[in-house]
Protein backbone atom coordinates (compact mmCIF):
# COMPACT_ATOMS: atom_id res chain seq x y z
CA UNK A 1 -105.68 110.61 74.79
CA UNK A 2 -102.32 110.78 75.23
CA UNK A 3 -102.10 106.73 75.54
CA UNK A 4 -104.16 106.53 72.75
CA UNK A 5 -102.81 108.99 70.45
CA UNK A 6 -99.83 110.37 71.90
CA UNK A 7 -98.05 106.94 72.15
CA UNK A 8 -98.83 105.69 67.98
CA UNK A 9 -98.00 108.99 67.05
CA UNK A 10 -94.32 108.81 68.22
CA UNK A 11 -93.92 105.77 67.73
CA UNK A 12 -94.87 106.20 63.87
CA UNK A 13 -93.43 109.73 63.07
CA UNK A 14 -90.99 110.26 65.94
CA UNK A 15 -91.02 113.35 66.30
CA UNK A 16 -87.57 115.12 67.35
CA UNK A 17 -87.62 117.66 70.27
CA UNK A 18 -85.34 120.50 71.12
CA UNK A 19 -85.20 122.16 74.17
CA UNK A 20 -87.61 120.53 76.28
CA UNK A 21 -85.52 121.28 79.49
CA UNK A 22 -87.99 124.16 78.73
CA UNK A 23 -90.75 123.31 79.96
CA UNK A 24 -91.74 124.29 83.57
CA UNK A 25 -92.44 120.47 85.60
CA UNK A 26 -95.02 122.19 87.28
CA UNK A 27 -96.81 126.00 87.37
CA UNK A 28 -98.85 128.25 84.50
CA UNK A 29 -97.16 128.70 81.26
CA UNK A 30 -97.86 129.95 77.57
CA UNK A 31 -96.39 127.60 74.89
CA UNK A 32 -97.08 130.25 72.15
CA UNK A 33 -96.38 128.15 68.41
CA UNK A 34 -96.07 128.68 65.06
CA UNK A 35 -99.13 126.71 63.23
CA UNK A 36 -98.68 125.06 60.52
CA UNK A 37 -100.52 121.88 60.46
CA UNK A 38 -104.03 120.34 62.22
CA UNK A 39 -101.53 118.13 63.69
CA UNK A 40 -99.92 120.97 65.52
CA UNK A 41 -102.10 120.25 68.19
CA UNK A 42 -101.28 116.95 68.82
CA UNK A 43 -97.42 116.60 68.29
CA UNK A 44 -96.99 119.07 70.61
CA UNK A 45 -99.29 117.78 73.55
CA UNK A 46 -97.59 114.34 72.67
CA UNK A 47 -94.04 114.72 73.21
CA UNK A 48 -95.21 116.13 76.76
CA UNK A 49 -95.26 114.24 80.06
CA UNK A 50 -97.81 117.78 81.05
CA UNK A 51 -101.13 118.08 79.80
CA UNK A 52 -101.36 121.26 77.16
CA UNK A 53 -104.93 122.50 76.56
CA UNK A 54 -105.97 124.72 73.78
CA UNK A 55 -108.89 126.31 72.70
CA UNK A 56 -111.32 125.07 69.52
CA UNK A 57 -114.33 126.94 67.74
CA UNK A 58 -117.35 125.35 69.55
CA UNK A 59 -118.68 124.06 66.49
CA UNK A 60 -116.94 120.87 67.22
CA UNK A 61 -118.41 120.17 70.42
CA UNK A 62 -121.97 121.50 69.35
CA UNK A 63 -122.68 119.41 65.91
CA UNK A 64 -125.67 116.76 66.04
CA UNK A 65 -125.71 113.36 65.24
CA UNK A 66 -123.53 110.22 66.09
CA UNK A 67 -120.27 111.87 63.98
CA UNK A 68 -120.98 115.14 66.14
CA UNK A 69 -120.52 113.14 69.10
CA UNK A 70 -117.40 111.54 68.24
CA UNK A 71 -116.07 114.83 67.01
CA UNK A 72 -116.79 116.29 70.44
CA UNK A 73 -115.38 113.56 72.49
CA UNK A 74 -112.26 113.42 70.46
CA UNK A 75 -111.35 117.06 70.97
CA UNK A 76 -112.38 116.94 74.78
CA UNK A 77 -109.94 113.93 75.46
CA UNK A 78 -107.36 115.80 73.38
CA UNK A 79 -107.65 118.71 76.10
CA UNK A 80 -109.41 121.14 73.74
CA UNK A 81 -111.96 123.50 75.13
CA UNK A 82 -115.04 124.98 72.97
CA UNK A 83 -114.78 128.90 72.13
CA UNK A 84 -118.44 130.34 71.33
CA UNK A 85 -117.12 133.07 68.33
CA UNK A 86 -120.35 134.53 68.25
CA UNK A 87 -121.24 137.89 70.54
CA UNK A 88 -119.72 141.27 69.91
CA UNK A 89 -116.02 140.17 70.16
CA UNK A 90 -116.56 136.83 69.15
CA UNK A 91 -113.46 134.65 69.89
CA UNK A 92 -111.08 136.62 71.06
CA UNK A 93 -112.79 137.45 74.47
CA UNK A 94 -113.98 133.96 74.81
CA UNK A 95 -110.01 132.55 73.96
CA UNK A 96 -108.82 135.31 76.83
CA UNK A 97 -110.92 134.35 79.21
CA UNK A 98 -110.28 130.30 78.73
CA UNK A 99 -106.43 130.85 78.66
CA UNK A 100 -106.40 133.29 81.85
CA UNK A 101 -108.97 130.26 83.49
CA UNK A 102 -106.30 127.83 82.66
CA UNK A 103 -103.29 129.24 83.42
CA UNK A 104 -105.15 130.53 86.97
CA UNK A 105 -105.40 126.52 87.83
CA UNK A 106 -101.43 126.19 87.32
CA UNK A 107 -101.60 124.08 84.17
CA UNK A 108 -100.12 124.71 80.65
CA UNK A 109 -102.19 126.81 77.70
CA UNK A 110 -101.17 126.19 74.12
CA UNK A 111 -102.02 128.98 71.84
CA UNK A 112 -101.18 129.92 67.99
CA UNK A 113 -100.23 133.66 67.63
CA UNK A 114 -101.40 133.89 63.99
CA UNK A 115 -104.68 133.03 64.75
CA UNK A 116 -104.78 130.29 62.03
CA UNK A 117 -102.85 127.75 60.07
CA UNK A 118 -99.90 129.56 57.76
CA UNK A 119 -101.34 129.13 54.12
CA UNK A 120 -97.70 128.34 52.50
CA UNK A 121 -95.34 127.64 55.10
CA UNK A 122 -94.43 131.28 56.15
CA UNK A 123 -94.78 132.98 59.51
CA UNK A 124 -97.22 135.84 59.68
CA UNK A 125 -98.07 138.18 61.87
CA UNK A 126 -98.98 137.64 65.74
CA UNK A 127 -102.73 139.05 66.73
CA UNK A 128 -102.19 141.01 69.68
CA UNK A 129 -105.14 140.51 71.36
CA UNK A 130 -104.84 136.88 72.74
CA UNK A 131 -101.43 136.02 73.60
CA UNK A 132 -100.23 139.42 75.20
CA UNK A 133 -103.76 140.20 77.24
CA UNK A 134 -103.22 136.68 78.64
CA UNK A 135 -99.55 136.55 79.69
CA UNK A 136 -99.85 140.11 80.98
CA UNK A 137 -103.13 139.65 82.98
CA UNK A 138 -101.89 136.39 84.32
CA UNK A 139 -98.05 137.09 84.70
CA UNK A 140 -97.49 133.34 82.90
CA UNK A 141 -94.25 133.37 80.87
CA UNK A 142 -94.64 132.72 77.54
CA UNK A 143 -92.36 130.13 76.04
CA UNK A 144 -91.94 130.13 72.29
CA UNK A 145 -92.40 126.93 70.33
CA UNK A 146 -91.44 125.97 66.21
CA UNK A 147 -93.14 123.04 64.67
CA UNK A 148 -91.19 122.11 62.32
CA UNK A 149 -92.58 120.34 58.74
CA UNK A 150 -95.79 119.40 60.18
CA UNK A 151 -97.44 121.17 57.00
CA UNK A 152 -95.39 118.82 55.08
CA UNK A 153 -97.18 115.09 56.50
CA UNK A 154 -100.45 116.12 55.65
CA UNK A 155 -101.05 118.73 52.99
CA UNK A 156 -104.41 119.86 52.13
CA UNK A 157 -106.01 117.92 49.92
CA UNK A 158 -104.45 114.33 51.01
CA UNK A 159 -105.99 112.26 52.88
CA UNK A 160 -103.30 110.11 53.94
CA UNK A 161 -100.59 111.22 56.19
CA UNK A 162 -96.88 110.98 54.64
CA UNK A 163 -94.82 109.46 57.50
CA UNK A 164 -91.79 111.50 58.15
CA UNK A 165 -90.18 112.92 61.53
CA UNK A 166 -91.51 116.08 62.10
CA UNK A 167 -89.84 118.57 64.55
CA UNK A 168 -90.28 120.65 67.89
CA UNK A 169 -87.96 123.30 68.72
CA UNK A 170 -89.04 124.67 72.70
CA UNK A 171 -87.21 128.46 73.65
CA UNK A 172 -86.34 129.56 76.75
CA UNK A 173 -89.27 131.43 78.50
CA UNK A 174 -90.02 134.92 78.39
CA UNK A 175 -90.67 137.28 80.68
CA UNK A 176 -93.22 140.08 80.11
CA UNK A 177 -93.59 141.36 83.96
CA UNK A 178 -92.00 144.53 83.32
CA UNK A 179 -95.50 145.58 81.47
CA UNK A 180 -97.51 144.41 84.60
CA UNK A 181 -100.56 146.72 84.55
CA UNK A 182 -100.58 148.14 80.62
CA UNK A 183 -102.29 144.66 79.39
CA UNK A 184 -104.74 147.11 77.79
CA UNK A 185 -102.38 149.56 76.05
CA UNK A 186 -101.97 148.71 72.43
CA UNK A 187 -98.53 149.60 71.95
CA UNK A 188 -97.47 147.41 74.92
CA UNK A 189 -99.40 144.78 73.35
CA UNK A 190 -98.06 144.83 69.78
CA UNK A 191 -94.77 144.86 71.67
CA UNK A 192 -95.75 141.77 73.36
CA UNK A 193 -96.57 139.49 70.39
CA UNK A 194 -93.92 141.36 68.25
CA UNK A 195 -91.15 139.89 70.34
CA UNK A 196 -92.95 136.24 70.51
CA UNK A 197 -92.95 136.06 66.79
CA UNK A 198 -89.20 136.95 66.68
CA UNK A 199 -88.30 134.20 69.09
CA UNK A 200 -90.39 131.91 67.08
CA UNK A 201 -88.98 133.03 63.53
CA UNK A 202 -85.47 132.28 65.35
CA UNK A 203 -86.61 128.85 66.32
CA UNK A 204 -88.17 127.58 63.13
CA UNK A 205 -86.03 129.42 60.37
CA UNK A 206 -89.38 131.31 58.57
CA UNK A 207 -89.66 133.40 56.32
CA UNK A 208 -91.45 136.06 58.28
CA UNK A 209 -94.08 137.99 56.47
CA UNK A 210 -95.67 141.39 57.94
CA UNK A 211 -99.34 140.55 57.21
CA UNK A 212 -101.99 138.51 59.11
CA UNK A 213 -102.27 135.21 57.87
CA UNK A 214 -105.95 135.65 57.23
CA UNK A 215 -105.37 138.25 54.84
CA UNK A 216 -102.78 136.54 53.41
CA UNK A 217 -105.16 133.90 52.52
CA UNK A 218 -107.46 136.00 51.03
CA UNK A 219 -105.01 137.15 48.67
CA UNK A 220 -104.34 134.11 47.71
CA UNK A 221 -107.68 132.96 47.30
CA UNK A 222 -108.49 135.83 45.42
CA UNK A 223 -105.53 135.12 43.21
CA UNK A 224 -106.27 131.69 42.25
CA UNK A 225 -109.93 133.28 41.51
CA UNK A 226 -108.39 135.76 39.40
CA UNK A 227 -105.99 133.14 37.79
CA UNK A 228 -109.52 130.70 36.87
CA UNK A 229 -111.31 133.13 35.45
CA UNK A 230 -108.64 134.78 33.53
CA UNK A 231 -108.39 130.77 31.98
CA UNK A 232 -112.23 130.50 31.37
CA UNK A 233 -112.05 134.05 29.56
CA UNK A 234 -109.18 132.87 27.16
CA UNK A 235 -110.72 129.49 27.16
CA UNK A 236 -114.25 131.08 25.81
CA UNK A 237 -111.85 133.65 23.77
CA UNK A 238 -110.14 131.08 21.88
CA UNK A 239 -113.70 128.93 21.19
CA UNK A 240 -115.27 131.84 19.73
CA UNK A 241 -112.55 132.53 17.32
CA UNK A 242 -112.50 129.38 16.28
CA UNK A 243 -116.38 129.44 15.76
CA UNK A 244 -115.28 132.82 13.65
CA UNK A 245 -112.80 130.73 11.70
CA UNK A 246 -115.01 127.66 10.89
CA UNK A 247 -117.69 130.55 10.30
CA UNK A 248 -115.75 132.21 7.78
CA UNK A 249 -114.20 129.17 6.48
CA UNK A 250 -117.61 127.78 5.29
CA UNK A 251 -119.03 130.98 3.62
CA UNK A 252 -119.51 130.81 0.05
């Protein structure tokens, strides 16, 4: 995968890299990101001489039918591996337990903090549950990553990609031993993520915002929702005093 899509994909966009001096050559580590694009997952893993495995719902690797199959085999090569989100804790146990299984073979686990893609650019507030349970049960450093403008190649809605040079700022690793033993204390944890996010705010200049992402994107969905039917209500407002005015206009 990475021959096949690592290699077009720099030489198209070229992505610039800071900081990859980084990166451990060899050993577990966390590259905790901000996530702003699909793409995320593939810059990343292609500037990279290690392989970087992340985790994917497990819809993608369970769909029928010839696309199904494609979809699957495109997201194992890319070094993806299938969460089931169903069961009492849904993804978050099954992510856990796939990032403490990869870091336990020595390799490299990529995972987003925000638990999904930043609606509009911002950073938003690290889950707690993921990234801190697996760097403290594991004793992995975590090493901070930005993306930089990947939201900006593909935005939603366009199909194709604008080619530009997206960026990849890579911190120095941190060090979370001094909590070895409180990976279930929720303060600890908070603590955890809360000083992740700050290292990644510092790397990719964000705005940071103190809400989840997910809620954040309810708000916003329920604000364009508002906004549309605020314009049908005028819309039918204004066509029903116009009836009135043709109305009165025509009476004798």
């Amino acid at each position: 995968m990475k021959v096949a899509i690592g290699g077009p994909l720099k030489v198209a966009f070229r992505p610039w890299v800071e900081g990859m001096e980084n990166i451990p050559d060899e050993g577990a580590a966390i590259l905790a990101s901000n996530h702003l694009s699909f793409s995320d997952s593939f810059f990343l893993p292609a500037v990279l001489d290690r392989k970087v495995t992340f985790i994917a719902k497990a819809e993608y690797f369970t769909t029928p039918g010839v696309k199904g199959k494609l979809t699957a085999a495109f997201f194992k090569g890319a070094g993806q591996l299938p969460v089931d989100r169903s069961g009492a804790r849904g993804a978050g146990e099954a992510a856990i337990k796939a990032g403490i299984d990869v870091l336990e073979r020595g390799e490299l686990f990529g995972i987003y903090p925000e638990g999904t893609r930043s609606p509009d650019g911002r950073l938003y507030r690290g889950k707690p549950g993921g990234l801190a349970r697996v760097a403290l049960a594991t004793g992995a450093p975590v090493i901070p990553v930005a993306m930089i403008d990947t939201e900006k190649i593909q935005p939603p809605g366009k199909v194709m990609p604008k080619l530009m040079r997206p960026g990849i700022r890579i911190g120095k690793p941190l060090d979370f031993s001094r909590y070895n033993g409180m990976e279930h204390d929720r303060f600890v944890l908070r603590a955890v993520t809360d000083e992740v996010m700050y290292e990644i705010m510092k790397l990719s200049g964000q705005e940071y915002v103190d809400i989840y992402a997910t809620a954040a994107k309810r708000q916003i969905a329920d604000a364009a929702k508002a906004d549309k039917d605020a314009e049908k209500a005028a819309d039918k407002a204004a066509k029903a005093a116009l009836a009135q005015a043709e109305k009165e206009q025509t009476s004798p």
